[in-house]
N, C-alpha and C. Protein backbone atom coordinates (compact mmCIF):
# COMPACT_ATOMS: atom_id res chain seq x y z
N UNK A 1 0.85 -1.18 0.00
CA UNK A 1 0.00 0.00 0.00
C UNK A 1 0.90 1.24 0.00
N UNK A 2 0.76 1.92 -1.10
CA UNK A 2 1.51 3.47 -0.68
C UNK A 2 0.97 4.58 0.10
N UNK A 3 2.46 5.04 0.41
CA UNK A 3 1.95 6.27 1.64
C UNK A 3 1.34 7.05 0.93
N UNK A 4 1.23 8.14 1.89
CA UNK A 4 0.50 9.09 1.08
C UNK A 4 0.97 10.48 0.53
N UNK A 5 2.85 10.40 0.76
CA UNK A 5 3.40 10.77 -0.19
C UNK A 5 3.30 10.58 -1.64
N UNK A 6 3.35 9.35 -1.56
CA UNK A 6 3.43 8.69 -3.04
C UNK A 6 2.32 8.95 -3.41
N UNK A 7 0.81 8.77 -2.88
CA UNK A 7 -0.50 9.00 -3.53
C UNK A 7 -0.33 10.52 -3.98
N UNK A 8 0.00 11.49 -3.32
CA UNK A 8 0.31 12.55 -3.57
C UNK A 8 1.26 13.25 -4.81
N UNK A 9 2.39 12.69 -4.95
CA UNK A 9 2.69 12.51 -6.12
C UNK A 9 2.21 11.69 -7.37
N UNK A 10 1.72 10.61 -6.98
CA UNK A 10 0.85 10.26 -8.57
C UNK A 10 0.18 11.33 -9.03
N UNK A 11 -0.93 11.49 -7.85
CA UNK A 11 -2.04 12.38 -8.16
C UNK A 11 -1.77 13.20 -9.20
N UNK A 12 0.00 14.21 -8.89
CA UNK A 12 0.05 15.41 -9.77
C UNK A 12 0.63 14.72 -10.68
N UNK A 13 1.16 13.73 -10.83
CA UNK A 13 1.66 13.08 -11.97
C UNK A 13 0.50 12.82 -13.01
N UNK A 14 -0.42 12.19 -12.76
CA UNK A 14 -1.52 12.12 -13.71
C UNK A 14 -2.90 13.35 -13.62
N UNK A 15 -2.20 13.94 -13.09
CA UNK A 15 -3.14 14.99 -12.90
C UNK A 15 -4.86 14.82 -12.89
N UNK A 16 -4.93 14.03 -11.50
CA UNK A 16 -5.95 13.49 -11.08
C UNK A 16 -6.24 14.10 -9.45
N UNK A 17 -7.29 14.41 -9.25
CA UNK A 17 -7.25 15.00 -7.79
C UNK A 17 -6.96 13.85 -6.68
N UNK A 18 -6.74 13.91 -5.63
CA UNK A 18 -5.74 13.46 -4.63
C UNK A 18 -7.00 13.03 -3.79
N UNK A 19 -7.64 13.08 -3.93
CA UNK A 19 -9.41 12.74 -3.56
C UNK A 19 -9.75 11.13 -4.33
N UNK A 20 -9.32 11.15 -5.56
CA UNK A 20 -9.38 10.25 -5.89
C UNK A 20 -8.93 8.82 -5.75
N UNK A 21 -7.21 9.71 -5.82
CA UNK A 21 -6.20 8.67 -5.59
C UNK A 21 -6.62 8.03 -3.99
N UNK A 22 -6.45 8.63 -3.24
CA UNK A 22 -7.12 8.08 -1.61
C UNK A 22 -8.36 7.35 -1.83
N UNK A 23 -9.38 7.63 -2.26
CA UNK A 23 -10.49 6.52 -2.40
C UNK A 23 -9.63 5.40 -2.69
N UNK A 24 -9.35 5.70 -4.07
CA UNK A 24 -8.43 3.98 -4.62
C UNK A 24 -7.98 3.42 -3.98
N UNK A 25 -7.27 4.06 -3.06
CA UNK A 25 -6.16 3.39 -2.48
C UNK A 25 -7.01 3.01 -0.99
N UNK A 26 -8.03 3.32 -0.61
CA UNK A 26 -8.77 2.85 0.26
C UNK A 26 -9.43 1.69 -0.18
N UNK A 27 -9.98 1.83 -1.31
CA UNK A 27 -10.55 0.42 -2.00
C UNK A 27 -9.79 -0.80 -2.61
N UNK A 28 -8.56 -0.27 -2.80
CA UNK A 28 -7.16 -1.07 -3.20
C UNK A 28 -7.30 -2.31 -1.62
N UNK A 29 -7.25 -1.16 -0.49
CA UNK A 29 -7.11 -2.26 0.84
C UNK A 29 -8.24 -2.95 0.89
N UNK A 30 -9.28 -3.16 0.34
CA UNK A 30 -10.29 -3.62 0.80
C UNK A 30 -10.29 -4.88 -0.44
N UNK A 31 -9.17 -4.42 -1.44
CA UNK A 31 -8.97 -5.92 -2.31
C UNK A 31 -10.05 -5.82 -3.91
N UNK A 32 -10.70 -4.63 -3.76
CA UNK A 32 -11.53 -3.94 -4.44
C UNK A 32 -10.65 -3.17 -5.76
N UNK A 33 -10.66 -4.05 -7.04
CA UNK A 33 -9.50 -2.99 -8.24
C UNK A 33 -10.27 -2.21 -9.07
N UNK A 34 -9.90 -0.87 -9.07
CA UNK A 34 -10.23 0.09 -9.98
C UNK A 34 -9.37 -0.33 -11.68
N UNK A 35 -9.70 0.53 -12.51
CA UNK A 35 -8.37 0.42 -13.55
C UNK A 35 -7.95 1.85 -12.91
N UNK A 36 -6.60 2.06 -13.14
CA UNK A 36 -5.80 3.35 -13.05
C UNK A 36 -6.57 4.55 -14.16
N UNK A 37 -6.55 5.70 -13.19
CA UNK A 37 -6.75 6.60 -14.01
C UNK A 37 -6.13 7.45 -15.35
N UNK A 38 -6.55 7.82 -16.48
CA UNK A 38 -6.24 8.17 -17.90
C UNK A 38 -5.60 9.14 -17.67
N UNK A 39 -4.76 9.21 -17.66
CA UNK A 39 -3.56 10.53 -17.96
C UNK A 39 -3.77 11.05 -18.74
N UNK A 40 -3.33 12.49 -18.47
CA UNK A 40 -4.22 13.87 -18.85
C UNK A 40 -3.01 14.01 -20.22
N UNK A 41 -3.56 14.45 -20.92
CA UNK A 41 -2.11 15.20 -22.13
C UNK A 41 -1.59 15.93 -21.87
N UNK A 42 -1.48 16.51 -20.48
CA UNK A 42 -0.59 17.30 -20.35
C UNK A 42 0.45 16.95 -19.07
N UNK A 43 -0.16 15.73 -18.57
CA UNK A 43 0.59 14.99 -17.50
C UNK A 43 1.67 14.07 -18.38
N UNK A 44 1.25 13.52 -19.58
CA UNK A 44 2.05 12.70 -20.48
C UNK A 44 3.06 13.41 -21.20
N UNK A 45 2.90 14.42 -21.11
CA UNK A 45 3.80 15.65 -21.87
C UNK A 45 4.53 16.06 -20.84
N UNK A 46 4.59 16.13 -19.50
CA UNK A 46 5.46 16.10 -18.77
C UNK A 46 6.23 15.35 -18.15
N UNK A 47 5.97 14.32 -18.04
CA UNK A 47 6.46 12.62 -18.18
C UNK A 47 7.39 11.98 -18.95
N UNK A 48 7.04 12.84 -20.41
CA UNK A 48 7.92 12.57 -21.40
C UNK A 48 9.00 13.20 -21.17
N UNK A 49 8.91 14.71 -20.77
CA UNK A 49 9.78 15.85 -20.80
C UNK A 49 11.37 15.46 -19.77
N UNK A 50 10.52 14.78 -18.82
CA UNK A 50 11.17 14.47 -17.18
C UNK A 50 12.18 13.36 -17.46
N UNK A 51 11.38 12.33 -18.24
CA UNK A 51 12.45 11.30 -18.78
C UNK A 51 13.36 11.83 -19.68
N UNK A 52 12.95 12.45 -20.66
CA UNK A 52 13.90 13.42 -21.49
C UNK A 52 15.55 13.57 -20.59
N UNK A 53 15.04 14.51 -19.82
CA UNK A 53 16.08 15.51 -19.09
C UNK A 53 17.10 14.70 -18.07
N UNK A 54 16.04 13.25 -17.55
CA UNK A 54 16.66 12.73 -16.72
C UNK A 54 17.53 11.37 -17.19
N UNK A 55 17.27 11.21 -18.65
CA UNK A 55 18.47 10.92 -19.55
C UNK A 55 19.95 11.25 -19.16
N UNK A 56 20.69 10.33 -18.58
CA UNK A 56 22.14 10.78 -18.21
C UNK A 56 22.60 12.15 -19.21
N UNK A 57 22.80 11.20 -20.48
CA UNK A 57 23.51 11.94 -21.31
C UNK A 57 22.95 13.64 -21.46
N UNK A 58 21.72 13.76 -21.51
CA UNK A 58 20.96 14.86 -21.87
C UNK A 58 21.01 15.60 -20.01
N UNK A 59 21.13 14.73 -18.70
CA UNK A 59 21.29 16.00 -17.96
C UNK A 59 23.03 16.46 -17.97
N UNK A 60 23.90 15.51 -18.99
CA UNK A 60 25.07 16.55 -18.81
C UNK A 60 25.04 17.84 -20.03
N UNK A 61 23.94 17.35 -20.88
CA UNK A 61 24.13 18.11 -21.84
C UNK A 61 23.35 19.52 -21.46
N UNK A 62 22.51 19.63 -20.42
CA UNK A 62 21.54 20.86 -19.99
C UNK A 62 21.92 21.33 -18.90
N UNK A 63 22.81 20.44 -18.47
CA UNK A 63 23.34 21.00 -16.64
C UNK A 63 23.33 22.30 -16.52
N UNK A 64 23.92 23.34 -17.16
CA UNK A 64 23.92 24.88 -17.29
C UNK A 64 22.74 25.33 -17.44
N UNK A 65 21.75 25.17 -18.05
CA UNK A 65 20.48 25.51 -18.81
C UNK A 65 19.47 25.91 -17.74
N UNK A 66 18.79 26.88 -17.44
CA UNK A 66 17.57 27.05 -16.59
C UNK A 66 16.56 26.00 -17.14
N UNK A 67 15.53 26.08 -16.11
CA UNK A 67 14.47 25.34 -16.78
C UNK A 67 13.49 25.55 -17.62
N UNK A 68 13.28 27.17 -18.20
CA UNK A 68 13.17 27.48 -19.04
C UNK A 68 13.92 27.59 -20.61
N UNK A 69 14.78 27.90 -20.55
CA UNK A 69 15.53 26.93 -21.44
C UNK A 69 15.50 26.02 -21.91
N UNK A 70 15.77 24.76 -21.03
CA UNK A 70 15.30 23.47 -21.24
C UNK A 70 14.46 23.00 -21.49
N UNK A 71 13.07 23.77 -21.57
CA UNK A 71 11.70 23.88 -22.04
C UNK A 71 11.68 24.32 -23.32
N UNK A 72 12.49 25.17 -23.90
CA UNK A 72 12.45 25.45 -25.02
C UNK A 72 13.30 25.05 -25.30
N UNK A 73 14.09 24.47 -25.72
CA UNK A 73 15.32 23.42 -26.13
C UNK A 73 14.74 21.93 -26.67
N UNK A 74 13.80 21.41 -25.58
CA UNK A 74 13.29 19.96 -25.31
C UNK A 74 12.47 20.70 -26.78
N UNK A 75 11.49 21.02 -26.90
CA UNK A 75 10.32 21.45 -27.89
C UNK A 75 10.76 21.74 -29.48
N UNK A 76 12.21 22.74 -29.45
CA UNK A 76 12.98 23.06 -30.74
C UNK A 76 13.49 21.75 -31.59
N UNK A 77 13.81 21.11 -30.78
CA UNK A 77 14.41 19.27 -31.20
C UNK A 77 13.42 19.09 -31.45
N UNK A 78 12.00 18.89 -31.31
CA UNK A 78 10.99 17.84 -31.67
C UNK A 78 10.01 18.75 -33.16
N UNK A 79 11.06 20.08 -33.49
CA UNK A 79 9.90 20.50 -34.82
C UNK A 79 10.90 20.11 -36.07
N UNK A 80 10.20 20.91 -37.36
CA UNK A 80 10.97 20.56 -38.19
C UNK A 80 12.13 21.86 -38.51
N UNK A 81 13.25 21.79 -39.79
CA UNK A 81 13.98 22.41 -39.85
C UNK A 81 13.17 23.54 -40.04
N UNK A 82 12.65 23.59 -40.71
CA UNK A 82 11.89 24.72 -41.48
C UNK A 82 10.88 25.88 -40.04
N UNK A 83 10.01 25.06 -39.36
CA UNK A 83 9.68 25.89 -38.32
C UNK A 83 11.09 26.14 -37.54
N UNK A 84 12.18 25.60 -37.22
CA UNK A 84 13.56 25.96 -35.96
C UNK A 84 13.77 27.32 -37.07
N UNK A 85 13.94 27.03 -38.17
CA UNK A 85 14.39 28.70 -38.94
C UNK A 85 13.37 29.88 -38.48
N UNK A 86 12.19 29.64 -38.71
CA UNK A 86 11.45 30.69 -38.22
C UNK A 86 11.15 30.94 -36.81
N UNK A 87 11.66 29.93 -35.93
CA UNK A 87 11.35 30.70 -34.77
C UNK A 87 12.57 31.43 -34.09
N UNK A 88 13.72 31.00 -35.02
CA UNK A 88 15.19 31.99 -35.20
C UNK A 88 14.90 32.99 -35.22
N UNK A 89 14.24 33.55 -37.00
CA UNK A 89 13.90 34.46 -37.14
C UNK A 89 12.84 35.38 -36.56
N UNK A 90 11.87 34.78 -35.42
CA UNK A 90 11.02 35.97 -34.82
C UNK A 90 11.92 36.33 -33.40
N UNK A 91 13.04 34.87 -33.34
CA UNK A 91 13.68 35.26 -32.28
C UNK A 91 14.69 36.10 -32.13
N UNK A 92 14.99 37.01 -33.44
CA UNK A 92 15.73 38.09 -33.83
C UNK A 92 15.01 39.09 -33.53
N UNK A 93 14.17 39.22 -34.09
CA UNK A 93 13.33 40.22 -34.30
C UNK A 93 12.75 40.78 -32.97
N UNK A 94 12.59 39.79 -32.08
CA UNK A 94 12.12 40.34 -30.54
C UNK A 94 12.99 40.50 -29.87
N UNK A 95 14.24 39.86 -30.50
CA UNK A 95 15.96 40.37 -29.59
C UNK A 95 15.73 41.76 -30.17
N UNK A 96 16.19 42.56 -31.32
CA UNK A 96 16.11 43.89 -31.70
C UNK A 96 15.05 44.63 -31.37
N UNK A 97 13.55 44.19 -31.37
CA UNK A 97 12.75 45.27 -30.37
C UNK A 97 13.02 45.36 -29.20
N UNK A 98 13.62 44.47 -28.36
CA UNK A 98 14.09 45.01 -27.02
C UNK A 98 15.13 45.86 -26.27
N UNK A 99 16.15 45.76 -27.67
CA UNK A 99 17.40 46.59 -27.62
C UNK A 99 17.10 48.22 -28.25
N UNK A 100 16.15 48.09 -28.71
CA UNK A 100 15.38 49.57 -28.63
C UNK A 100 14.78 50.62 -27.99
């Protein structure tokens, strides 16, 4: 049975309220199985992101990097050449309106 640390972290992991997870896990003791709850697309998108980063190779390669950064880094790898050129280019363009 997990504590309720751990229920606590699923919860935000699948981004399911923590209300829930505790029922389950109350009905879990009673031998009573739910199926696990459907992960949200935006819990799976962070899941992905987390394994990403926590890739040996990739946390020596970001070690420096804020986590913003690394947010936009993780996202630039996954488009094509053609959008990485243009978001170069608006990313010029809002570098020079600010130096104005």
């Amino acid at each position: 049975m997990p504590n309720s640390e751990t229920l606590y972290k699923l919860a935000g992991l699948y981004n399911v309220p923590i209300d829930d997870f505790m029922h389950l896990a109350i009905e879990l003791d009673k031998n009573v199985y739910y199926d696990a709850p459907v992960p949200s697309p935006s819990s799976l998108e962070l899941a992905e992101r987390l394994e990403y980063f926590n890739n040996p190779s990739n946390k020596k390669k970001y070690l420096y990097n804020t986590n913003l950064e690394k947010e936009l880094l993780y996202y630039f790898e996954r488009i094509s050449d053609d959008d990485k050129r243009e978001i170069i280019e608006f990313t010029k363009i809002k570098a020079r309106k600010k130096q104005m």
